[in-house]
PDB file of N, CA and C in Angstrom:
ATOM      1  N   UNK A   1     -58.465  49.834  37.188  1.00  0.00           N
ATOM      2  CA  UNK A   1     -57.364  49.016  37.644  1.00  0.00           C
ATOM      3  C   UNK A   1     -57.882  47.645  38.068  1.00  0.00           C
ATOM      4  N   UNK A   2     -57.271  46.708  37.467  1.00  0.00           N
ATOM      5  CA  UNK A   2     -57.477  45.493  38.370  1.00  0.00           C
ATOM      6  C   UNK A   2     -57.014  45.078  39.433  1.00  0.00           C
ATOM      7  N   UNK A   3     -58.102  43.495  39.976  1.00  0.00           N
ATOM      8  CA  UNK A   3     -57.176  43.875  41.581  1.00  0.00           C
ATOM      9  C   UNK A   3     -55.625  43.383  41.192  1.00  0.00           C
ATOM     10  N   UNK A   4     -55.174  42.294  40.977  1.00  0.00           N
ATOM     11  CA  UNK A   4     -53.892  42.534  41.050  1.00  0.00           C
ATOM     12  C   UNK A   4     -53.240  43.218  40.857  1.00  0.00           C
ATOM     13  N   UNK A   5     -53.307  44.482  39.811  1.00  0.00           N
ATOM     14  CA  UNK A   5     -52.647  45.461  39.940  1.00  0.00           C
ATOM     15  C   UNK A   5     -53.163  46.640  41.163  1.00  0.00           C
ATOM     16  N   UNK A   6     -53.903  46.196  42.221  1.00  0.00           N
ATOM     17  CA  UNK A   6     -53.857  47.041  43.422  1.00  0.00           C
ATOM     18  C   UNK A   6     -53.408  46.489  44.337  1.00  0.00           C
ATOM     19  N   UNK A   7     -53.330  44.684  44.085  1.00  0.00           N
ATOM     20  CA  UNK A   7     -52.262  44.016  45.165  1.00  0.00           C
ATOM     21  C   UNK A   7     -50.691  44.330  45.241  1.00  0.00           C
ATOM     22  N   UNK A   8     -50.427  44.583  43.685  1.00  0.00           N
ATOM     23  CA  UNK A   8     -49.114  44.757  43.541  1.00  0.00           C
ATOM     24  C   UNK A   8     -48.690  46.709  44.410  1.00  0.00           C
ATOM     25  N   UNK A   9     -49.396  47.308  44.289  1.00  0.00           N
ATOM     26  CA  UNK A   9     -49.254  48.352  44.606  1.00  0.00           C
ATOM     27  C   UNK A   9     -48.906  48.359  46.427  1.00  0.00           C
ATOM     28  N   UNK A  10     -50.210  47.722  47.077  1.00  0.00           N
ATOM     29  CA  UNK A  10     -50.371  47.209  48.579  1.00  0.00           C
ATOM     30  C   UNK A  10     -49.029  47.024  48.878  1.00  0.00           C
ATOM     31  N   UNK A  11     -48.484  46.159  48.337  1.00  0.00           N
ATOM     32  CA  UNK A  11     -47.316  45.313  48.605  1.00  0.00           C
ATOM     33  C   UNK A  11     -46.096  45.986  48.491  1.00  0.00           C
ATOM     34  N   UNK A  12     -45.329  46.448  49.585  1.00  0.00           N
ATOM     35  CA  UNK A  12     -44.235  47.155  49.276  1.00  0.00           C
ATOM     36  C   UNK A  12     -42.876  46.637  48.663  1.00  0.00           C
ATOM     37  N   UNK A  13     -41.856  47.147  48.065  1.00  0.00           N
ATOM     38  CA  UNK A  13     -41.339  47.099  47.045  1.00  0.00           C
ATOM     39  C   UNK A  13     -40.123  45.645  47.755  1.00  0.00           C
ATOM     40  N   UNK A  14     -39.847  46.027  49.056  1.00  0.00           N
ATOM     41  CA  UNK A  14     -38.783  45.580  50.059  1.00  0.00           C
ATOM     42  C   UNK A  14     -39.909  44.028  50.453  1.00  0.00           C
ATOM     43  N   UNK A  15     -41.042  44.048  50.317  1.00  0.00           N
ATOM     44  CA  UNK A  15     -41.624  42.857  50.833  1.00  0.00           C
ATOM     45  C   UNK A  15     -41.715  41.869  49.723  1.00  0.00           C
ATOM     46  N   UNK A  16     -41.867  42.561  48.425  1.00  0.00           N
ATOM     47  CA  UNK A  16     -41.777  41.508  47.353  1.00  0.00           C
ATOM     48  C   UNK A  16     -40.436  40.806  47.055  1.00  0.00           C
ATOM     49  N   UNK A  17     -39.169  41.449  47.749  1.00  0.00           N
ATOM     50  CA  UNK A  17     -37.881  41.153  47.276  1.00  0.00           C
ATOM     51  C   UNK A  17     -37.593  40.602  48.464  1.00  0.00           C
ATOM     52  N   UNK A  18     -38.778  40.510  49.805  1.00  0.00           N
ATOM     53  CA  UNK A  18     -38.306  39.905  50.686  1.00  0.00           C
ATOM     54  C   UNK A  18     -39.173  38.312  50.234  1.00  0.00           C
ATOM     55  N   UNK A  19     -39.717  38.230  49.695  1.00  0.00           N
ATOM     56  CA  UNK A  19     -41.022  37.062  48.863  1.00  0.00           C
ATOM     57  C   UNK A  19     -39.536  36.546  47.729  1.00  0.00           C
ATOM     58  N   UNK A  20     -39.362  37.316  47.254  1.00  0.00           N
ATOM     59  CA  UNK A  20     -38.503  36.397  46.383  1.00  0.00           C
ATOM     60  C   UNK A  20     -36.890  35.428  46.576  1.00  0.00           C
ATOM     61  N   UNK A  21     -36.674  36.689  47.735  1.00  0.00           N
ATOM     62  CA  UNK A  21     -35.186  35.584  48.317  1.00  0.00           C
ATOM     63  C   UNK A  21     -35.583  34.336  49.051  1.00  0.00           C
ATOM     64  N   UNK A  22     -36.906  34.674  49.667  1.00  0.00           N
ATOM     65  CA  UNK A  22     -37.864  33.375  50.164  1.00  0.00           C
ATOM     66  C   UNK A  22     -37.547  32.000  49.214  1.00  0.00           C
ATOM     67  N   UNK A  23     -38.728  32.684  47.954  1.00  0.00           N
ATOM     68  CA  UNK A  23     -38.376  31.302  47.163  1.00  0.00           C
ATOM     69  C   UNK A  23     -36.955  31.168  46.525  1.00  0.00           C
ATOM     70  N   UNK A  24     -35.612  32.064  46.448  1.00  0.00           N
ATOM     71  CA  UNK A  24     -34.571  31.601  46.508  1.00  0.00           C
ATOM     72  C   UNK A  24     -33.997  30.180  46.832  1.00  0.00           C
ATOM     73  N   UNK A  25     -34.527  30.518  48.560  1.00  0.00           N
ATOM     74  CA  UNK A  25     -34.323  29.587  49.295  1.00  0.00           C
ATOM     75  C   UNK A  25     -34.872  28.059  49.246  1.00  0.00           C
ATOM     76  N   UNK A  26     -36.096  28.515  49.150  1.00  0.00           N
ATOM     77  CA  UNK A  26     -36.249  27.004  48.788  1.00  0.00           C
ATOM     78  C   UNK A  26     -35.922  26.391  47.744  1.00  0.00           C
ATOM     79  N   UNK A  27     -35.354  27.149  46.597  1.00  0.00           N
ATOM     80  CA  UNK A  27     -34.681  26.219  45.190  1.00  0.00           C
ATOM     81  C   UNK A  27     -33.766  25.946  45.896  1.00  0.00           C
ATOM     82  N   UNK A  28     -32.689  26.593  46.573  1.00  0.00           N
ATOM     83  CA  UNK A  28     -31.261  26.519  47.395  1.00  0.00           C
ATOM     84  C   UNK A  28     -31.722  24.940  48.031  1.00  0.00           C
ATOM     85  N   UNK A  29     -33.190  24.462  47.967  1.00  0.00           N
ATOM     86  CA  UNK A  29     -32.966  23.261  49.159  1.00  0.00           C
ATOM     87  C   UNK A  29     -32.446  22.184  48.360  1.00  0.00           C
ATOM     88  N   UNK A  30     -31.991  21.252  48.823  1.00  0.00           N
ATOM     89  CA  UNK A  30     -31.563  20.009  48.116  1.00  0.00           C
ATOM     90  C   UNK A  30     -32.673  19.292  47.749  1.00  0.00           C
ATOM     91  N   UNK A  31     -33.786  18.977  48.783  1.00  0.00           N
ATOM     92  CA  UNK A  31     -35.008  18.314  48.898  1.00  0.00           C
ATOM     93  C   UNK A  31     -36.096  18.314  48.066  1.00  0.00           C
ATOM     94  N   UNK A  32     -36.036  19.465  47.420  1.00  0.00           N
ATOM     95  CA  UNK A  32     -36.929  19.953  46.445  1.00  0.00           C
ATOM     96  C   UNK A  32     -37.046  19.514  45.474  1.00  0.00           C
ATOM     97  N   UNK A  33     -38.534  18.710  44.992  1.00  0.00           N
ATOM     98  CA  UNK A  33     -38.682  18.323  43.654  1.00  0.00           C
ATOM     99  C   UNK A  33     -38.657  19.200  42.687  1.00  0.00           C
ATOM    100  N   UNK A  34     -38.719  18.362  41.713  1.00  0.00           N
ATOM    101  CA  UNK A  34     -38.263  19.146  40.242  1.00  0.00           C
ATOM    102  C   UNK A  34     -40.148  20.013  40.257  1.00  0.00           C
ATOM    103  N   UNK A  35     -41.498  19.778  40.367  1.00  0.00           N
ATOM    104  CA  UNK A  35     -42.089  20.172  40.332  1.00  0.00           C
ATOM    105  C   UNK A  35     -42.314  21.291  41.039  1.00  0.00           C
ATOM    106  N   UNK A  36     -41.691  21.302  42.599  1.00  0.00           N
ATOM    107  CA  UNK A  36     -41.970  22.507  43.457  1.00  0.00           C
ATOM    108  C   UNK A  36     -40.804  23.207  43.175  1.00  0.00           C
ATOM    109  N   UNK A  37     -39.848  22.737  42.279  1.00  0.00           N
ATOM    110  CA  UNK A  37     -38.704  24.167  41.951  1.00  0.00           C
ATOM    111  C   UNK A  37     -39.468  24.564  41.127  1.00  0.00           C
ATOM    112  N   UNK A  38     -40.245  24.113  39.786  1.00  0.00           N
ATOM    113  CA  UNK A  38     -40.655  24.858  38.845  1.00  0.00           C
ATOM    114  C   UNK A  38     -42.016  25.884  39.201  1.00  0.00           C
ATOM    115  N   UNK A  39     -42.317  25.115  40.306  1.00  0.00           N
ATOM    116  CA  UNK A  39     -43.686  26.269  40.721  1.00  0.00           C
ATOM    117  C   UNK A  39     -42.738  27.758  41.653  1.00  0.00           C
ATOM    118  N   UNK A  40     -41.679  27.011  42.056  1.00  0.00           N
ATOM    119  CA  UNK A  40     -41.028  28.316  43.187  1.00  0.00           C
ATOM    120  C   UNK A  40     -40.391  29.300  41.508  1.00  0.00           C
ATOM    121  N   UNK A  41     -39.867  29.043  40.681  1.00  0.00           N
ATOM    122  CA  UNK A  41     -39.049  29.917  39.998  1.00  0.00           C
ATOM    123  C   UNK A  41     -40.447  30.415  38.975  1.00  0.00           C
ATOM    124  N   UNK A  42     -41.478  29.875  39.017  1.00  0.00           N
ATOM    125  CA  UNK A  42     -42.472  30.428  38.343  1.00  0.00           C
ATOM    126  C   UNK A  42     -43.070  31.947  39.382  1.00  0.00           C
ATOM    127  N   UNK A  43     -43.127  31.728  40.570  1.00  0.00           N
ATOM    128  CA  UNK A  43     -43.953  32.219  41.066  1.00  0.00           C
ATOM    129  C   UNK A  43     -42.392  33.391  41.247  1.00  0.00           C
ATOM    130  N   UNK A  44     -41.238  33.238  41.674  1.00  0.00           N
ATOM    131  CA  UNK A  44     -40.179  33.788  41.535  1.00  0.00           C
ATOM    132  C   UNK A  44     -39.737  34.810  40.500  1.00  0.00           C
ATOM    133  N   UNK A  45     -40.471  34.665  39.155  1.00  0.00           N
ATOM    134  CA  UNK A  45     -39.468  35.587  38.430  1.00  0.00           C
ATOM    135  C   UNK A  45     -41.121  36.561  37.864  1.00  0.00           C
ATOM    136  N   UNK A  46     -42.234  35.779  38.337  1.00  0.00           N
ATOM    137  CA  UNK A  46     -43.486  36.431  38.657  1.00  0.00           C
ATOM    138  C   UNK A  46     -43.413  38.049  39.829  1.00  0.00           C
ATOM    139  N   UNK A  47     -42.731  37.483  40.305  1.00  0.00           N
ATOM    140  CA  UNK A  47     -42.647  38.431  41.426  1.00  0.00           C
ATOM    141  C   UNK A  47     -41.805  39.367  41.169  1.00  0.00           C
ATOM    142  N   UNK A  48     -40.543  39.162  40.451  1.00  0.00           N
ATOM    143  CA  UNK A  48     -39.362  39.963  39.716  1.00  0.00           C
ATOM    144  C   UNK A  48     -40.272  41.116  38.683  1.00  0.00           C
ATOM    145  N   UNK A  49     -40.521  40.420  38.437  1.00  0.00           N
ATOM    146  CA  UNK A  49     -41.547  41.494  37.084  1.00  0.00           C
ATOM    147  C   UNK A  49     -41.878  41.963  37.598  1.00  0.00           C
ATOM    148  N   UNK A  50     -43.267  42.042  38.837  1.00  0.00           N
ATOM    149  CA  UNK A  50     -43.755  43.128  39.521  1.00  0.00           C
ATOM    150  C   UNK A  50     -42.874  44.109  40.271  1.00  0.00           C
ATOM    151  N   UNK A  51     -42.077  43.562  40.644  1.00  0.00           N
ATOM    152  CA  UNK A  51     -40.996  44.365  41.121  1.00  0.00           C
ATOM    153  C   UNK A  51     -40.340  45.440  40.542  1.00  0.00           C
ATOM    154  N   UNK A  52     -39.815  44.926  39.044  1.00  0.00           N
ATOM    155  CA  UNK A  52     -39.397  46.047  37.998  1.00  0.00           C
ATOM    156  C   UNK A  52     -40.749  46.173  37.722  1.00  0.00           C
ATOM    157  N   UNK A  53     -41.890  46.459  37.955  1.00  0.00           N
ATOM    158  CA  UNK A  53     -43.101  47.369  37.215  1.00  0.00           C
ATOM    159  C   UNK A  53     -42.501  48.426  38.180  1.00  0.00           C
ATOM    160  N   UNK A  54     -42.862  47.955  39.782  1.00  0.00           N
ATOM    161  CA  UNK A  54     -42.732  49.507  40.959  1.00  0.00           C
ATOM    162  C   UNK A  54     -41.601  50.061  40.630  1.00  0.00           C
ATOM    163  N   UNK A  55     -40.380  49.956  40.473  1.00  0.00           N
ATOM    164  CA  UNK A  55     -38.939  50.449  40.122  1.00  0.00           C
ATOM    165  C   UNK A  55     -39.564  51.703  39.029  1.00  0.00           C
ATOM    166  N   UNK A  56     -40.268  51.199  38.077  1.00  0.00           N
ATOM    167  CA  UNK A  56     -40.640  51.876  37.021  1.00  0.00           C
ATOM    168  C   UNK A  56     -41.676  52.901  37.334  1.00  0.00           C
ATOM    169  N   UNK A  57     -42.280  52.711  38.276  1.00  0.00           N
ATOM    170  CA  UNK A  57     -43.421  53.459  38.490  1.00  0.00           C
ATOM    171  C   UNK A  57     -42.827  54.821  39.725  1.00  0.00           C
ATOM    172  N   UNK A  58     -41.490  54.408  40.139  1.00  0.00           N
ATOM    173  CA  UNK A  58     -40.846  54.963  40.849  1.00  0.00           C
ATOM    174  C   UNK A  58     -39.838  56.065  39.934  1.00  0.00           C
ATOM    175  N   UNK A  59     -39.189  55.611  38.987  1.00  0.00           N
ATOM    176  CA  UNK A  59     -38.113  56.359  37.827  1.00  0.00           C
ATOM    177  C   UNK A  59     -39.306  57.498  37.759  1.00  0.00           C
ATOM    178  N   UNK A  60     -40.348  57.106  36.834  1.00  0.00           N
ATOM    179  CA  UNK A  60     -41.261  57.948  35.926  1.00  0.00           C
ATOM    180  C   UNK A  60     -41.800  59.032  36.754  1.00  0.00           C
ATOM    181  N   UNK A  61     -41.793  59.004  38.129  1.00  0.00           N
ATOM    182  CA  UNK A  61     -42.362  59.661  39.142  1.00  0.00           C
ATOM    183  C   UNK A  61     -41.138  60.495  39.487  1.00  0.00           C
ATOM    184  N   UNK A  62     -39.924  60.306  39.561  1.00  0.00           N
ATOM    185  CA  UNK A  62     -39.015  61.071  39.406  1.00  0.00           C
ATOM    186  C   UNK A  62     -38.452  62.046  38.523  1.00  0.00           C
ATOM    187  N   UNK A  63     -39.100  61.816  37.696  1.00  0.00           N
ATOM    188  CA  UNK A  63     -38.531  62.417  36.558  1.00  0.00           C
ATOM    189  C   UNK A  63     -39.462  63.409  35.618  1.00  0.00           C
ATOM    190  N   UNK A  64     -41.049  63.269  36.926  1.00  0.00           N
ATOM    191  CA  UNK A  64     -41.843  63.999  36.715  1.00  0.00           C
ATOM    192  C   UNK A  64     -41.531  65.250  37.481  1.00  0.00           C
ATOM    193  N   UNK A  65     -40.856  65.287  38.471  1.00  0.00           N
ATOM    194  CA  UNK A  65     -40.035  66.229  39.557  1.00  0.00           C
ATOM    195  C   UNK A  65     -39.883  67.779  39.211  1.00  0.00           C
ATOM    196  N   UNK A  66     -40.411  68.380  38.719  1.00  0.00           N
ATOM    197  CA  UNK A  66     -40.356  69.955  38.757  1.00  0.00           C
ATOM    198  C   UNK A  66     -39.400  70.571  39.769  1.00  0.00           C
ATOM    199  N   UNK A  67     -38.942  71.939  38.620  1.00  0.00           N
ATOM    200  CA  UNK A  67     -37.787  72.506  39.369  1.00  0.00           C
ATOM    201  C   UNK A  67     -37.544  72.842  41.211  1.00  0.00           C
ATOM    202  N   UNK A  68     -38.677  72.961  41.707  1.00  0.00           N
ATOM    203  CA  UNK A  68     -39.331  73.513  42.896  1.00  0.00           C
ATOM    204  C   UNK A  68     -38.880  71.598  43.945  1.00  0.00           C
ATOM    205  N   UNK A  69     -38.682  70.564  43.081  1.00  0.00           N
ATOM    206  CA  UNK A  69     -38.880  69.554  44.097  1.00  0.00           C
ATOM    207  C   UNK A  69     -40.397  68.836  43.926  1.00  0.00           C
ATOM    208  N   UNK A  70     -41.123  69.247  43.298  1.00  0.00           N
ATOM    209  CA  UNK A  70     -43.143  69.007  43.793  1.00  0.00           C
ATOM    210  C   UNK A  70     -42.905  67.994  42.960  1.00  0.00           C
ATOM    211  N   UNK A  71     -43.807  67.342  42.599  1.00  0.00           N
ATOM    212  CA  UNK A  71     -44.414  66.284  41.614  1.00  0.00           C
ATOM    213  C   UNK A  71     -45.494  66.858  40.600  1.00  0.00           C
ATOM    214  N   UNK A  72     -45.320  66.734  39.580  1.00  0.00           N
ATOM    215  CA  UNK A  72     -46.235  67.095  38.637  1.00  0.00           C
ATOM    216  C   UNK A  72     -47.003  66.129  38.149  1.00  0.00           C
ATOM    217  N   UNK A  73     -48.411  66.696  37.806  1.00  0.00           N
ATOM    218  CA  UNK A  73     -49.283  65.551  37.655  1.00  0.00           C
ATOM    219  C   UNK A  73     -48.882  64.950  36.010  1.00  0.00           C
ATOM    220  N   UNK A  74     -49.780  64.133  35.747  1.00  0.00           N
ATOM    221  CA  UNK A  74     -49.307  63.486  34.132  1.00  0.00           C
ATOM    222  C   UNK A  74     -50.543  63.870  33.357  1.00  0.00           C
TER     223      UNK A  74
END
């Protein structure tokens, strides 16, 4: 695994979506150059993706779910 994919893991699912209404906000500013919107919606839909990776890593883990409730390995 690489590290970013162990940062993304670290990072809980509610903190990355709390990271992204963040940079919401600052596109929401009026003040904002055209350069720091394009770095906020870069780093913004960066963060979206990781987000739907965990969603995904969450389904697949569900659906590994054995009759009993347990988790089955892969």
């Amino acid at each position: 695994m690489d590290m970013e994919t162990d940062k993304m893991q670290e990072e809980s699912l509610e903190e990355s979506f709390r990271q992204v209404e963040e940079l919401i906000g600052q596109l929401e500013q009026s003040d904002i150059s055209l350069e720091d919107a394009f770095v906020s919606y870069e780093k913004g839909m960066k963060k979206l993706k990781e987000c739907n990776a965990k969603i995904e890593q969450v389904e697949k883990k569900m659906l590994v779910l054995n009759s009993q409730g347990e988790l089955e390995e892969f």
